[in-house]
C-alpha atoms as a PDB file:
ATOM      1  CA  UNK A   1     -11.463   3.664 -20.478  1.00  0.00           C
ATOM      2  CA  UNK A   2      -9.938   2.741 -17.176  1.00  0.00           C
ATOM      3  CA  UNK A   3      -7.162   0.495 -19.013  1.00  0.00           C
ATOM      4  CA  UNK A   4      -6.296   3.225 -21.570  1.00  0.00           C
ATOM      5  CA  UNK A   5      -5.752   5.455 -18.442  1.00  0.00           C
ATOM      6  CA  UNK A   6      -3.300   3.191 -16.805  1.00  0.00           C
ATOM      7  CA  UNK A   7      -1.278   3.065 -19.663  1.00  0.00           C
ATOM      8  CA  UNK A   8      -1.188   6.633 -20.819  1.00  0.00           C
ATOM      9  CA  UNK A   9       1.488   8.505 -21.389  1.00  0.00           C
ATOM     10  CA  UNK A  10      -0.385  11.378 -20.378  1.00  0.00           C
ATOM     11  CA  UNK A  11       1.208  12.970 -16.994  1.00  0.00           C
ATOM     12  CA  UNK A  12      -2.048  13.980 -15.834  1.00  0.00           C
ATOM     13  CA  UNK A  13      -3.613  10.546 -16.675  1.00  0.00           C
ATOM     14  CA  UNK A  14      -0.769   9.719 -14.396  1.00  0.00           C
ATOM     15  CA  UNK A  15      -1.767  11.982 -11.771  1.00  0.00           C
ATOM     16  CA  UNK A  16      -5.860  10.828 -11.512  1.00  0.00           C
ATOM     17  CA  UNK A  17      -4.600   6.871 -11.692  1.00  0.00           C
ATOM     18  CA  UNK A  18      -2.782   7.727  -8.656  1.00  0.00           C
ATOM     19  CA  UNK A  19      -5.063   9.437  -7.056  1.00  0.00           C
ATOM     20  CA  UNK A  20      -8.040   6.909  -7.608  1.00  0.00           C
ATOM     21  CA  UNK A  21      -5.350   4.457  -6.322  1.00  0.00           C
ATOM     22  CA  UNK A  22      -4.427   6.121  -3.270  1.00  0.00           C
ATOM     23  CA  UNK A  23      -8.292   7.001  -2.220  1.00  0.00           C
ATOM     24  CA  UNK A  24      -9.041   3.537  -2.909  1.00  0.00           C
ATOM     25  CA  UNK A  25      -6.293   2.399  -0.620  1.00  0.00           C
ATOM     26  CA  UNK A  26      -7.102   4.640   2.258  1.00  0.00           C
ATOM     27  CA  UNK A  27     -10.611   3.305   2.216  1.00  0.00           C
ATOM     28  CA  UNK A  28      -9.662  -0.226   2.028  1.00  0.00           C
ATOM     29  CA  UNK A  29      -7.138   0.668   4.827  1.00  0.00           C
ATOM     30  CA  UNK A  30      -9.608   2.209   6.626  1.00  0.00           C
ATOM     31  CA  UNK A  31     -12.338  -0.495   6.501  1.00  0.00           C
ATOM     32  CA  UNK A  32      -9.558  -2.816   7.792  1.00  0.00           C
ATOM     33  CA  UNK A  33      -8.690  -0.858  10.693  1.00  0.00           C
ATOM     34  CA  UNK A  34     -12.119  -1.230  11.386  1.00  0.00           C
ATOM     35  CA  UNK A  35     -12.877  -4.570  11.331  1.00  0.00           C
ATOM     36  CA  UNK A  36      -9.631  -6.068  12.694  1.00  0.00           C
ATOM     37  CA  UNK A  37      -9.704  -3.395  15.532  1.00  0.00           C
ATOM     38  CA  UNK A  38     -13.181  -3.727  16.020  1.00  0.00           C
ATOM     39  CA  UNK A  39     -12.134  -7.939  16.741  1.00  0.00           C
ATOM     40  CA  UNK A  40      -9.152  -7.491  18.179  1.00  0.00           C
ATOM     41  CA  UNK A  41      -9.941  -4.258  20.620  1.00  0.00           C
ATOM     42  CA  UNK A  42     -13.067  -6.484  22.041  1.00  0.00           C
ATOM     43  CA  UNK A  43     -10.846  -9.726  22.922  1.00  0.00           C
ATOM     44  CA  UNK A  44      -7.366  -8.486  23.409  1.00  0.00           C
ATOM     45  CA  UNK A  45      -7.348  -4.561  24.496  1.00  0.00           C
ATOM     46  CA  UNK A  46      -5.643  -4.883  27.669  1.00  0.00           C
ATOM     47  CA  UNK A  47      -2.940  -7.221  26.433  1.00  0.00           C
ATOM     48  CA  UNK A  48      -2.439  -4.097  24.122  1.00  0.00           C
ATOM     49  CA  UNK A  49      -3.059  -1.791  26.683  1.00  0.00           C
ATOM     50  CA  UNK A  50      -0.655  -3.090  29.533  1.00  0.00           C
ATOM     51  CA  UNK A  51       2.296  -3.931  26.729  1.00  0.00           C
ATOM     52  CA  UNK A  52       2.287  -0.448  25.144  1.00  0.00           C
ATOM     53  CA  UNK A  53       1.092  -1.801  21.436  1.00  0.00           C
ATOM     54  CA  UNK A  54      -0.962   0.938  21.204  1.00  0.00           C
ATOM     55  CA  UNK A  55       2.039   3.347  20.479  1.00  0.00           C
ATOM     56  CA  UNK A  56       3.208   0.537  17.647  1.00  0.00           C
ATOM     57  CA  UNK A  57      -0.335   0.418  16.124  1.00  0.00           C
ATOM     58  CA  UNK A  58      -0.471   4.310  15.650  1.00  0.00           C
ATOM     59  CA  UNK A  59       2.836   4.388  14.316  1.00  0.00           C
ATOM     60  CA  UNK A  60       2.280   1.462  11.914  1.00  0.00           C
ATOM     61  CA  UNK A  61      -1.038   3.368  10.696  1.00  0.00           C
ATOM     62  CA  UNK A  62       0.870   6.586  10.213  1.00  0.00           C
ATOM     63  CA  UNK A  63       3.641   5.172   8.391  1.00  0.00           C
ATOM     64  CA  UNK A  64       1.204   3.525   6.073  1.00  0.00           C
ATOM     65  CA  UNK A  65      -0.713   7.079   5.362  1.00  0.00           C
ATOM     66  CA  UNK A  66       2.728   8.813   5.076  1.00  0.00           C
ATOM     67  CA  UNK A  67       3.742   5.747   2.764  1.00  0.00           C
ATOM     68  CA  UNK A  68       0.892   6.165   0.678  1.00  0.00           C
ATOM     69  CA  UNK A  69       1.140   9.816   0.472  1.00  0.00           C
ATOM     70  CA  UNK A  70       5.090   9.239  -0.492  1.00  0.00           C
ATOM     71  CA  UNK A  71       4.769   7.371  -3.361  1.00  0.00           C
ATOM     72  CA  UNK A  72       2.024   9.385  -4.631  1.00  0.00           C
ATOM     73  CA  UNK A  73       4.845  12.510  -4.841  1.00  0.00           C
ATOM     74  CA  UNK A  74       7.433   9.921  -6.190  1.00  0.00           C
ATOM     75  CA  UNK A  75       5.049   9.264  -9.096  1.00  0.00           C
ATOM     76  CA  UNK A  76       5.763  12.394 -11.264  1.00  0.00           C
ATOM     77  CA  UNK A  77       9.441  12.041 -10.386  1.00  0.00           C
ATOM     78  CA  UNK A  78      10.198   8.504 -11.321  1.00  0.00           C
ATOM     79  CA  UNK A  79       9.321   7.305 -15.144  1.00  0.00           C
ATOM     80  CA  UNK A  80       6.519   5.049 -15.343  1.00  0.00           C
ATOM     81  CA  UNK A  81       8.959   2.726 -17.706  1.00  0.00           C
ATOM     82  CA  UNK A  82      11.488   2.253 -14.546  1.00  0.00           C
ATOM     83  CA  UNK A  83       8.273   1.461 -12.364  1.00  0.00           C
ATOM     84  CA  UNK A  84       7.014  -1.698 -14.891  1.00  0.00           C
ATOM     85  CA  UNK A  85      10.846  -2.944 -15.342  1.00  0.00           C
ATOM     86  CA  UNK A  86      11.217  -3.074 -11.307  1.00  0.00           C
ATOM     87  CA  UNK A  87       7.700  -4.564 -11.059  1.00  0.00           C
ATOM     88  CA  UNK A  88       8.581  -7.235 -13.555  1.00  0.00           C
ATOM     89  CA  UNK A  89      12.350  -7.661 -11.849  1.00  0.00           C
ATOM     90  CA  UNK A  90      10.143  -8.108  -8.135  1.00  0.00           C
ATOM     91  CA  UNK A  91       7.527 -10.348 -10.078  1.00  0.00           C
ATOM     92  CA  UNK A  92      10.528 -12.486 -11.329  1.00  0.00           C
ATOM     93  CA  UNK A  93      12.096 -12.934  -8.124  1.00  0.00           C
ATOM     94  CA  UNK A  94       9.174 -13.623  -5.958  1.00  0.00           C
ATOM     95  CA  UNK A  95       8.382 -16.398  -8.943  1.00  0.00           C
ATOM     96  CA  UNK A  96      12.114 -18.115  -8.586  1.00  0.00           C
ATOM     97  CA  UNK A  97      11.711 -17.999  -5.068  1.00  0.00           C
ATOM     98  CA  UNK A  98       8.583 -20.042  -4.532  1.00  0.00           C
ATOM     99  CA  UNK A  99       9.479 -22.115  -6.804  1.00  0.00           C
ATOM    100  CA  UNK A 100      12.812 -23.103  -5.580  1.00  0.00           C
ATOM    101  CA  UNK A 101      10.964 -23.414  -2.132  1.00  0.00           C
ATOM    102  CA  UNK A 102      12.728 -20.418  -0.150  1.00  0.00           C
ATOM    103  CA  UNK A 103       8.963 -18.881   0.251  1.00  0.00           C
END
């Protein structure tokens, strides 16, 4: 059912992919931000404290909320087709360049 969803034409099948995608992003983002704070916070707080990272850490975790949230609006405005062809395009060039070496 789940792979007949993804590639539905459907807006609204549209609509609950994305949101299943986004919810499972914000808990796997949120289960990270546990654990690696959790380890980093108990060796390396006051390097973080005394070099104001803490003001780069919330603003890296807001941008990737407000990124998430974004794209989620973007969805219904950008066809699904143009999505797959720049996925592919990405795909491509990520292949060419580990293979020629340059990653």
């Amino acid at each position: 059912m789940a792979a007949l969803t993804a590639f539905s034409m459907d807006p609204l099948g549209v609509s609950v992919l994305a949101i299943k995608k986004i919810i499972s992003a914000v808990i796997v983002d949120i289960s990270r931000l546990i654990v690696y704070g959790a380890t980093f916070f108990s060796k390396d707080f006051e390097i973080l404290k005394n070099h104001s990272g803490i003001e780069i850490l919330l603003a890296g975790t807001l941008a990737a909320f407000l990124g998430a949230f974004n794209s989620s609006r973007l969805l219904n405005k950008i066809a699904l087709r143009s999505i797959r062809i720049l996925a592919g395009v990405l795909l491509f060039l990520l292949a060419l360049s580990l293979g020629i070496g340059i990653v």
